[in-house]
C-alpha atoms as a PDB file:
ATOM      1  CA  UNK A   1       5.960 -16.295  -1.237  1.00  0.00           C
ATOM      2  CA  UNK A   2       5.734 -12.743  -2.365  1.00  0.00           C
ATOM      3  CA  UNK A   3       3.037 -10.713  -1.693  1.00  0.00           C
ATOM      4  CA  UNK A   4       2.167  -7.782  -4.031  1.00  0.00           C
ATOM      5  CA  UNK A   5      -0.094  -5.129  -2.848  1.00  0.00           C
ATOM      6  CA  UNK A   6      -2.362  -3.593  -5.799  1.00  0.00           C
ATOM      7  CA  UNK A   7      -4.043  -0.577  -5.345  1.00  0.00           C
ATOM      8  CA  UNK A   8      -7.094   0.262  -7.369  1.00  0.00           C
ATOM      9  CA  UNK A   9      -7.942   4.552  -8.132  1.00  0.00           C
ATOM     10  CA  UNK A  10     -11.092   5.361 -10.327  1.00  0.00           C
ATOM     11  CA  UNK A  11     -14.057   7.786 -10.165  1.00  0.00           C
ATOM     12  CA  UNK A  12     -17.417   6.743 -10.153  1.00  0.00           C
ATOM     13  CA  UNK A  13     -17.892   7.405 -13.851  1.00  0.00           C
ATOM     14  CA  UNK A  14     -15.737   3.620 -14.578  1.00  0.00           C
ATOM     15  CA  UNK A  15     -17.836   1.413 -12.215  1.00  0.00           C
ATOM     16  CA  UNK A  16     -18.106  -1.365 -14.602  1.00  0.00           C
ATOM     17  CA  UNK A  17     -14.374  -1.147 -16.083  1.00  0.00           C
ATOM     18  CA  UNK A  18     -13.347  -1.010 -12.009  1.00  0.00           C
ATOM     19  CA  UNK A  19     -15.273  -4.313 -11.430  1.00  0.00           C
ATOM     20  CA  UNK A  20     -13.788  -5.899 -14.172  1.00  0.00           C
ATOM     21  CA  UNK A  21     -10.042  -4.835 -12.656  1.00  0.00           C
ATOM     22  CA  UNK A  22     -11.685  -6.779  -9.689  1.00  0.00           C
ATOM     23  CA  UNK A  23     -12.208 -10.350 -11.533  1.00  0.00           C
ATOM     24  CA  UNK A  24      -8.693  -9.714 -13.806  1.00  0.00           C
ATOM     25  CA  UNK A  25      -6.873  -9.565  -9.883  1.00  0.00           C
ATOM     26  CA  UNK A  26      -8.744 -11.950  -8.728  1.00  0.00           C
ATOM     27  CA  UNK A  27      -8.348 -14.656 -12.037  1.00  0.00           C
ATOM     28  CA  UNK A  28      -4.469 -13.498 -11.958  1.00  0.00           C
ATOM     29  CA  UNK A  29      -4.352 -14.819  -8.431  1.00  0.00           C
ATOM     30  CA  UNK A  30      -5.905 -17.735  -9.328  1.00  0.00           C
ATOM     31  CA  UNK A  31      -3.248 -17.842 -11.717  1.00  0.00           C
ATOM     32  CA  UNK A  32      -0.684 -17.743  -9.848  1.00  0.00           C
ATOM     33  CA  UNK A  33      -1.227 -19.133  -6.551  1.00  0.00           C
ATOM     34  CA  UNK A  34       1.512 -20.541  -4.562  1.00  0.00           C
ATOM     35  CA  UNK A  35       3.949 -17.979  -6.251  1.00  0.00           C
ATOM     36  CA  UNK A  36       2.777 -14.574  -5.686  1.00  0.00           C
ATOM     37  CA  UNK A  37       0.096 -13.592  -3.445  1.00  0.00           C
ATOM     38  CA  UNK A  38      -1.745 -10.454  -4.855  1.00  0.00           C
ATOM     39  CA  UNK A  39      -3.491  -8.186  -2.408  1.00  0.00           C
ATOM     40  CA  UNK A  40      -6.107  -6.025  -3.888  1.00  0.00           C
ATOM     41  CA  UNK A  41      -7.274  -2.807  -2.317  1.00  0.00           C
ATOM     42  CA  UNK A  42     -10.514  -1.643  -3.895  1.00  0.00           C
ATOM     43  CA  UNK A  43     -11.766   1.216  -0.826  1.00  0.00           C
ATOM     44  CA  UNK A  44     -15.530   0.427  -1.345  1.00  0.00           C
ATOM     45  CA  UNK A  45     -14.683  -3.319   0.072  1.00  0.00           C
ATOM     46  CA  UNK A  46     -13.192  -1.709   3.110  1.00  0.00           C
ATOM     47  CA  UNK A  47     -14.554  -0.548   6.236  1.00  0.00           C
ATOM     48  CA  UNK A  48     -14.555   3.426   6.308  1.00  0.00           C
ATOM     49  CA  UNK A  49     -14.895   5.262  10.142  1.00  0.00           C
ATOM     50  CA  UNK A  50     -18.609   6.438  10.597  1.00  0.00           C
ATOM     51  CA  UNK A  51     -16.793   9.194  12.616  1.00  0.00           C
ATOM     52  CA  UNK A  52     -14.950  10.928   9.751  1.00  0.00           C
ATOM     53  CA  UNK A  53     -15.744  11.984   6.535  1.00  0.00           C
ATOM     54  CA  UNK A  54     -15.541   9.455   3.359  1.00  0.00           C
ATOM     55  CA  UNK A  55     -12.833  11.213   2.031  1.00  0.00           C
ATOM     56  CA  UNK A  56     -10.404  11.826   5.313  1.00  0.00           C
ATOM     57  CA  UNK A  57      -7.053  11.231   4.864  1.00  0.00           C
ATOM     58  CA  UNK A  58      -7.598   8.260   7.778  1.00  0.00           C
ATOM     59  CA  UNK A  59      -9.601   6.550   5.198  1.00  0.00           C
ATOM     60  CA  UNK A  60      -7.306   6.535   2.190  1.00  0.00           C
ATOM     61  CA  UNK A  61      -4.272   4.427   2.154  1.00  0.00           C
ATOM     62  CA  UNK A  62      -0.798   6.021   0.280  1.00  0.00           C
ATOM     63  CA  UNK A  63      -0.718   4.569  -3.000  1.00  0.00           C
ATOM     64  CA  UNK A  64       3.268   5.098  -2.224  1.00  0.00           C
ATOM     65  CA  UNK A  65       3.014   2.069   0.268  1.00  0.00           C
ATOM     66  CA  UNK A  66       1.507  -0.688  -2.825  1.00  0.00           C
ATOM     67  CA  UNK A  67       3.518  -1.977  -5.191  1.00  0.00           C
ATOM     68  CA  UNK A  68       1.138  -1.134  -8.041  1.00  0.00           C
ATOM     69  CA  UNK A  69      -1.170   1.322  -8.511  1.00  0.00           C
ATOM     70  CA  UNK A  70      -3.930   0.949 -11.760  1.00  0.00           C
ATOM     71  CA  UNK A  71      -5.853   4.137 -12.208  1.00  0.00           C
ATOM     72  CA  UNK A  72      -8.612   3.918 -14.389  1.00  0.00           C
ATOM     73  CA  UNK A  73      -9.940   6.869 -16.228  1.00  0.00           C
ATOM     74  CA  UNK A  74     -12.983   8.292 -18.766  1.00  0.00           C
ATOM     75  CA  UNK A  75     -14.527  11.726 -18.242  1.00  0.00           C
ATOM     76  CA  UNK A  76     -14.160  12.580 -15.004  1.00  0.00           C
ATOM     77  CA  UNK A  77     -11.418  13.101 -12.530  1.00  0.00           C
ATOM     78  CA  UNK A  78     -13.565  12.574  -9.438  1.00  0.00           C
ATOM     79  CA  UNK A  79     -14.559  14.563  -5.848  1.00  0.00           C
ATOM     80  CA  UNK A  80     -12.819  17.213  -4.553  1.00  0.00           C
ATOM     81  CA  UNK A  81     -10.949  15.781  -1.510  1.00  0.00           C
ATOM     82  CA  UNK A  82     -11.219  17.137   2.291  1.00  0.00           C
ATOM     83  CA  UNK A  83      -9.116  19.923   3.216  1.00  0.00           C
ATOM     84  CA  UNK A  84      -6.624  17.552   4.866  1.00  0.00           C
ATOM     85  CA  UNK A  85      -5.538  16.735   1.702  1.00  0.00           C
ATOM     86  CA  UNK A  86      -2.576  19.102   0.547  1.00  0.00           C
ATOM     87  CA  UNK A  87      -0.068  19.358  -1.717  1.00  0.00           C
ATOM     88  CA  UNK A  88       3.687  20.326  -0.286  1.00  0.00           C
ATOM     89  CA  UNK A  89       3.141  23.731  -2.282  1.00  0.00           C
ATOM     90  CA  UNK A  90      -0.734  23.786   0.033  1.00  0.00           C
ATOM     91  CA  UNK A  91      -2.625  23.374  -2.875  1.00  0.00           C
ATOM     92  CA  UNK A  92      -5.623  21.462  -3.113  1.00  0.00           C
ATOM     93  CA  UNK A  93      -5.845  17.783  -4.795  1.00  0.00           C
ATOM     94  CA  UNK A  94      -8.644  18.526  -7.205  1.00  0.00           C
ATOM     95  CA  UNK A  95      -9.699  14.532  -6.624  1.00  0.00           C
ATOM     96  CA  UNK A  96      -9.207  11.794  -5.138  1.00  0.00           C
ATOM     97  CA  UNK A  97      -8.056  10.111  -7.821  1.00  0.00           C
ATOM     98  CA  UNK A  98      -5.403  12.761  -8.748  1.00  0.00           C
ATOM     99  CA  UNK A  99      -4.030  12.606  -5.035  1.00  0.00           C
ATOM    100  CA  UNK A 100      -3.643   8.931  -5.636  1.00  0.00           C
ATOM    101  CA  UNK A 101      -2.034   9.372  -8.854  1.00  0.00           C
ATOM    102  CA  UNK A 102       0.138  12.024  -7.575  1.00  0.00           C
ATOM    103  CA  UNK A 103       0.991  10.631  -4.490  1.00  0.00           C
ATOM    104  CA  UNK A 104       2.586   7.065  -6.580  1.00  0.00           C
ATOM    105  CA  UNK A 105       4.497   9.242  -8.812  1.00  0.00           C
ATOM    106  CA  UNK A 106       6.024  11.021  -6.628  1.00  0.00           C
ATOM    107  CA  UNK A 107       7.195   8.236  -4.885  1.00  0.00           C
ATOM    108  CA  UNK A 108       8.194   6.109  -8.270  1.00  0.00           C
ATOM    109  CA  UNK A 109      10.243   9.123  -8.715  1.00  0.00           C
ATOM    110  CA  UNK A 110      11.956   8.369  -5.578  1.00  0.00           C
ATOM    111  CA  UNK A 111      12.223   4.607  -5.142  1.00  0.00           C
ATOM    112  CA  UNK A 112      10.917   3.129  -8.507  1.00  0.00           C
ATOM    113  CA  UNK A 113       8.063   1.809  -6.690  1.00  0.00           C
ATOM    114  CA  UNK A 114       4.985   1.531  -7.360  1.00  0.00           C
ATOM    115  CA  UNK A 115       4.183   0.887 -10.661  1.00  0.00           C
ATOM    116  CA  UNK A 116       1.682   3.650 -11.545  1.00  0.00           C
ATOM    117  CA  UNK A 117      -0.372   2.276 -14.371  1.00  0.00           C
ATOM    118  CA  UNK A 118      -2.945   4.520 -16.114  1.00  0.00           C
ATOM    119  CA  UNK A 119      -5.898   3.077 -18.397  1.00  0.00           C
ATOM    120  CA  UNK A 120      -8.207   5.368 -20.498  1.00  0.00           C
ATOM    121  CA  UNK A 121     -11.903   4.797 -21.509  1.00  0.00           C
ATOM    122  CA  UNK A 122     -12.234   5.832 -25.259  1.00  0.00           C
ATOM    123  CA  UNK A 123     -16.054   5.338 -25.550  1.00  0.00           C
ATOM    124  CA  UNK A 124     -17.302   8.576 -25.995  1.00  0.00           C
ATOM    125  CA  UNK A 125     -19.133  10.665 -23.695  1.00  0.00           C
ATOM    126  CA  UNK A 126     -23.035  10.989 -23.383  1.00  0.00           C
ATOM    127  CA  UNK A 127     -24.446  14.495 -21.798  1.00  0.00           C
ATOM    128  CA  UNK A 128     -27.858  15.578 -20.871  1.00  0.00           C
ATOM    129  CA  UNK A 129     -29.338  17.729 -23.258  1.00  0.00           C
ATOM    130  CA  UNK A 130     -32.117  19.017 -20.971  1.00  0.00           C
ATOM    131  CA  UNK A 131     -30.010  19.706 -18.055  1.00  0.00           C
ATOM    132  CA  UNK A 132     -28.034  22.312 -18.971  1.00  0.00           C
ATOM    133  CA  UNK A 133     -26.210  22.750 -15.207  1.00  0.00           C
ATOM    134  CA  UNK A 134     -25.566  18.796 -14.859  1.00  0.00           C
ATOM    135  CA  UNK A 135     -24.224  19.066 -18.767  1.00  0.00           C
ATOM    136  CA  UNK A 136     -21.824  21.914 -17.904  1.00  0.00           C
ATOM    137  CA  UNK A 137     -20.607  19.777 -14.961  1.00  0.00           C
ATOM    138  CA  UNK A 138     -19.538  16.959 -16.645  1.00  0.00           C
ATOM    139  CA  UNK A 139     -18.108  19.197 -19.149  1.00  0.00           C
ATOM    140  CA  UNK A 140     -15.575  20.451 -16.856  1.00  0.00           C
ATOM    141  CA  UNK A 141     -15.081  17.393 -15.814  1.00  0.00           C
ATOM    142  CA  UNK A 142     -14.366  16.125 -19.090  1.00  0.00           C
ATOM    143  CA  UNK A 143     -12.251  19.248 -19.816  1.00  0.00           C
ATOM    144  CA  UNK A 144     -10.305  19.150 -15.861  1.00  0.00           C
ATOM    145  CA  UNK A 145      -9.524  15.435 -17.096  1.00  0.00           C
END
């Protein structure tokens, strides 16, 4: 039976659109049992080293080694990553989420695997009026996305 390994990038800012991801999977391998065996990897069901930091390169698995990768996307990009985190040029991955992304493109590019799929949020975006630091935040957020 063929296993394939589905790895699942967001930001915070999609919680509830990530969830649902999480019951399509896990209806799809209802689905399909006993012909494909899907493998989800979702990082906030996994156990994370109390030693390092959340975002250590120990803790995040290459998207390169899944055979799909669904990003999911809305007004943010995400958290800056640890400094372990490079690009071959030694710039910085301005998220998470963009090393992910990266990181399965590159390797599509390469060996047509994984599937990189990318969904957008259209609803629009909501920003504190009386906050004018948190509003600028998620403005260049919004505007780095």
């Amino acid at each position: 039976m063929q296993t394939l390994r589905i790895f699942v990038s967001s930001p915070a800012d999609v919680s509830f659109e990530r969830a649902r991801a999480k019951q399509v999977v896990e209806k799809l391998g209802i689905e399909f049992a006993g012909r494909v065996k899907l493998e989800p990897y979702f990082w906030e069901y996994e156990p994370m080293r109390a030693t390092d930091r959340f975002n250590w390169k120990d803790n995040i698995p290459l998207t390169s080694e899944f055979d799909i990768v669904v990003c999911i996307l809305w007004s943010r990009l995400g958290s800056l990553l640890g400094d372990t985190f490079l690009r071959a040029d030694g710039s910085r991955y301005p998220s998470g989420t963009v090393y992910e992304m990266e990181v399965a493109r590159e390797s599509y590019l390469r060996k047509k695997a994984p599937d990189l799929l990318v969904f957008r949020k259209t609803e629009e975006l909501s920003l504190p009026l009386e906050n004018k630091e948190l509003r600028e935040q998620k403005l260049q957020q919004f505007e780095a996305l």
